[in-house]
Protein backbone atom coordinates (compact mmCIF):
# COMPACT_ATOMS: atom_id res chain seq x y z
CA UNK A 1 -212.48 -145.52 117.66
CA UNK A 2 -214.96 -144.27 115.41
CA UNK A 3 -215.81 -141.06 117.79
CA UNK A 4 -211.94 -140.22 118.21
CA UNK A 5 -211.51 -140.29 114.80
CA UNK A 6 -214.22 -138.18 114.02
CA UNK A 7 -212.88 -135.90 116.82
CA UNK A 8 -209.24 -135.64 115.02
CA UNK A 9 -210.76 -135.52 111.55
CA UNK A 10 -212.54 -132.37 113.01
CA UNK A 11 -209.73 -130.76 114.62
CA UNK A 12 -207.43 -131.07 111.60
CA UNK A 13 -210.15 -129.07 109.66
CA UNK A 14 -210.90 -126.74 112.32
CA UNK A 15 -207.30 -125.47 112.55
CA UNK A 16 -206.64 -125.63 108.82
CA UNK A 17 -209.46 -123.29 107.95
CA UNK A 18 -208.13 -120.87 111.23
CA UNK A 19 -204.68 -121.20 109.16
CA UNK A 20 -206.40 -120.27 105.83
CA UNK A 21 -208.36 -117.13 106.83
CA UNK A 22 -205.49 -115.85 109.07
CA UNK A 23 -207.58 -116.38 112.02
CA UNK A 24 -203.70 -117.39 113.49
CA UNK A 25 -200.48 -117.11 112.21
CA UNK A 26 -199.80 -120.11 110.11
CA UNK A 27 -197.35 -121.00 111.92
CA UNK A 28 -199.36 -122.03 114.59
CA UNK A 29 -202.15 -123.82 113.06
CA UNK A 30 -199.85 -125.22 110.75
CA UNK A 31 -197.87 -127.72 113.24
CA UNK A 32 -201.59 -128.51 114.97
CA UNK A 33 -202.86 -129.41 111.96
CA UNK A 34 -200.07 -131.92 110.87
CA UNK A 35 -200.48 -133.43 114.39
CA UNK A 36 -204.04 -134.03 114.17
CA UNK A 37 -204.14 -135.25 110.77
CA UNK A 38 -201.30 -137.76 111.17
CA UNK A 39 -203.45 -138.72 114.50
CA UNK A 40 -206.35 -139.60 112.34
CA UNK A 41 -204.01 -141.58 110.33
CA UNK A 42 -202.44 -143.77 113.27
CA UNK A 43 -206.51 -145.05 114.22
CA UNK A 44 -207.31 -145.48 110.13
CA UNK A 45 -204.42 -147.77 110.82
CA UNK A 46 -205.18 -149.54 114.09
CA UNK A 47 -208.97 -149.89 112.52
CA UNK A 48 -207.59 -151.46 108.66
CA UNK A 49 -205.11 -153.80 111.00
CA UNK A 50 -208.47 -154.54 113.18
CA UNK A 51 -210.13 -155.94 109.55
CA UNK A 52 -207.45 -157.87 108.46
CA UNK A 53 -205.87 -155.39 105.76
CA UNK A 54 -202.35 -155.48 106.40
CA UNK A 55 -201.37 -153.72 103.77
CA UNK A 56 -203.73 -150.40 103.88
CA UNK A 57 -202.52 -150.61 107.76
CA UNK A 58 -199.29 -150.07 106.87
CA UNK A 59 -199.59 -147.52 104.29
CA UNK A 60 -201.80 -145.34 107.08
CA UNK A 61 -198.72 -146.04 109.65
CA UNK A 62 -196.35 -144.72 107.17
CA UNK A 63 -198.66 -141.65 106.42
CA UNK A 64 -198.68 -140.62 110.06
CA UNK A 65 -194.76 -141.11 110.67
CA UNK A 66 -194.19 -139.04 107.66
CA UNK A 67 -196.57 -136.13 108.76
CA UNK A 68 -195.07 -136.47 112.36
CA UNK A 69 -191.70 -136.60 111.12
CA UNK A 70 -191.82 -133.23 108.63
CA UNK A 71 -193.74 -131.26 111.63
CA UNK A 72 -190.72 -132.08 113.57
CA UNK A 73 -188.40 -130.60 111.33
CA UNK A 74 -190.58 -127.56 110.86
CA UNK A 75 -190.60 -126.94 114.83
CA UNK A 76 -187.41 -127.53 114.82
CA UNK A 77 -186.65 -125.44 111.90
CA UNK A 78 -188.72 -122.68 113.53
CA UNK A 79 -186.83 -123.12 116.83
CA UNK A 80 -183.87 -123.36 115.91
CA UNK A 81 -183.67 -121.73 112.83
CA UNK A 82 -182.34 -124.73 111.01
């Protein structure tokens, strides 16, 4: 779990700092970003519900549904021009 996180944590800064210096259009990196961070939140839960702390579990579960759920709407935003 450790190694994936690590892996997402990496990702999410990788594509942010593309997104910052321009490196892509933002609203590229922008959606990958979201993705990857709200991935790192879903195994901060499964690892706080792994020790026992319910209630940091759920707050990381909410985090990531939130993230996923406002990248949604900016894809679909983008898409269809919502």
């Amino acid at each position: 779990m450790k190694n994936l996180k690590l892996f997402f944590s990496a990702l999410t800064v990788a594509f942010a700092i593309l997104g910052l210096t321009k490196a892509l259009s933002t609203d590229i990196t922008m959606p990958i970003t979201f993705v990857c961070l709200s991935a790192t939140m879903f195994i901060s839960s499964k690892e706080y519900k792994d020790k026992q702390q319910k209630s940091s579990s759920i707050y990381f579960l909410l985090l990531g549904v939130f993230l996923l759920t406002v990248t949604l709407y900016n894809i679909s935003s983008i898409i269809w021009g919502i």
